[in-house]
Protein backbone atom coordinates (compact mmCIF):
# COMPACT_ATOMS: atom_id res chain seq x y z
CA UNK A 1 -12.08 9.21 1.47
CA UNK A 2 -14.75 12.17 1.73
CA UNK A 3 -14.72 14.23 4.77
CA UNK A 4 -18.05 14.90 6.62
CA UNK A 5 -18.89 17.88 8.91
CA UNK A 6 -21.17 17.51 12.05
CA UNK A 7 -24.49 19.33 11.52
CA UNK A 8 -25.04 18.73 15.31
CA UNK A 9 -23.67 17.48 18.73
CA UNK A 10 -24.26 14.07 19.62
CA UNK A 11 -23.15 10.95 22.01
CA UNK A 12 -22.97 7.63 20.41
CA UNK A 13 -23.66 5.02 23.49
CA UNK A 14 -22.16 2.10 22.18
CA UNK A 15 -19.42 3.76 20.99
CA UNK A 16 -18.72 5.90 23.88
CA UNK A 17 -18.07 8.97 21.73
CA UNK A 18 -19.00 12.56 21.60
CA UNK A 19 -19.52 14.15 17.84
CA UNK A 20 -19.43 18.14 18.45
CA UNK A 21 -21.34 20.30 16.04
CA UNK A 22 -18.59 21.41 13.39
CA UNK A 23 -16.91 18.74 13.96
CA UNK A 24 -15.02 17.37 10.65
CA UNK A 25 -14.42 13.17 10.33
CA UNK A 26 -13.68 11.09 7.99
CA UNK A 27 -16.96 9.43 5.95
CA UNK A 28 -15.47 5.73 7.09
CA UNK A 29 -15.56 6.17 11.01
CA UNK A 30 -17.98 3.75 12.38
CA UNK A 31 -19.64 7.14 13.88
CA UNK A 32 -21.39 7.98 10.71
CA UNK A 33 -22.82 4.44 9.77
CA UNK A 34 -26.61 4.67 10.00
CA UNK A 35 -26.15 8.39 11.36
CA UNK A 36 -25.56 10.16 7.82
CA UNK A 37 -28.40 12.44 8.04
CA UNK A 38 -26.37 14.42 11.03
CA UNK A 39 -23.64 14.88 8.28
CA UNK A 40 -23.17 17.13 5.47
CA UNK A 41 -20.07 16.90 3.14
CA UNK A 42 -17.20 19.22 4.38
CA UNK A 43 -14.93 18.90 1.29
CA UNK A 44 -16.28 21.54 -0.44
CA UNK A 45 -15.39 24.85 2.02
CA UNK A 46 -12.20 23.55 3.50
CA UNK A 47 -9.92 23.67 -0.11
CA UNK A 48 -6.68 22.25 -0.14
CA UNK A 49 -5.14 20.89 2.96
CA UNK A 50 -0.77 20.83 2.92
CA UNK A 51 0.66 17.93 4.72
CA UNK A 52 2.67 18.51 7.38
CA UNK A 53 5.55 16.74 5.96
CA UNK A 54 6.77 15.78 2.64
CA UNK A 55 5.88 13.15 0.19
CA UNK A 56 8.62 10.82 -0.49
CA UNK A 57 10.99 12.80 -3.55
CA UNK A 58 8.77 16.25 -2.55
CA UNK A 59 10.58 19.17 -2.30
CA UNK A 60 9.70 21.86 0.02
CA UNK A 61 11.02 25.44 0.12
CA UNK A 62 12.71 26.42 2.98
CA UNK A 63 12.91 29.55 4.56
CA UNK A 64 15.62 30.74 5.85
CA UNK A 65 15.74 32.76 9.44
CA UNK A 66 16.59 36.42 8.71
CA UNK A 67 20.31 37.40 9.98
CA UNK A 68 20.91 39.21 13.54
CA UNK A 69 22.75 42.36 13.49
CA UNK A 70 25.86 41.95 14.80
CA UNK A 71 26.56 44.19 18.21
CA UNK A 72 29.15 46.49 18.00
């Protein structure tokens, strides 16, 4: 899967869809089919994208909250 960037905003009719200018999608939504020229790739500025949770056996580091001093 490649991710494409909107060079320009545009409505798809039959699809009842706005593409914003920017915009970053996935180079298998129906959108882009017979529309690649309003597309260029985005893979190449964004750089590594974390997942928001971890892969099954991943280990993430956790940080811990820093202690309150105690009132006296």
């Amino acid at each position: 899967m490649a991710l494409l960037k909107a060079n320009e905003t545009f409505w798809v009719k039959s699809l009842n869809r706005h593409i914003y200018a920017g915009q970053v999608i996935r180079d298998d939504d129906p959108f882009v089919k017979g529309r690649e020229h309003l597309f260029v790739s985005a893979d190449d500025g964004l750089g590594p994208v974390e997942s928001a949770t971890a892969a099954p056996g991943e280990k993430r580091a956790v940080k811990k909250a820093a202690a309150k001093p105690k009132a006296d």
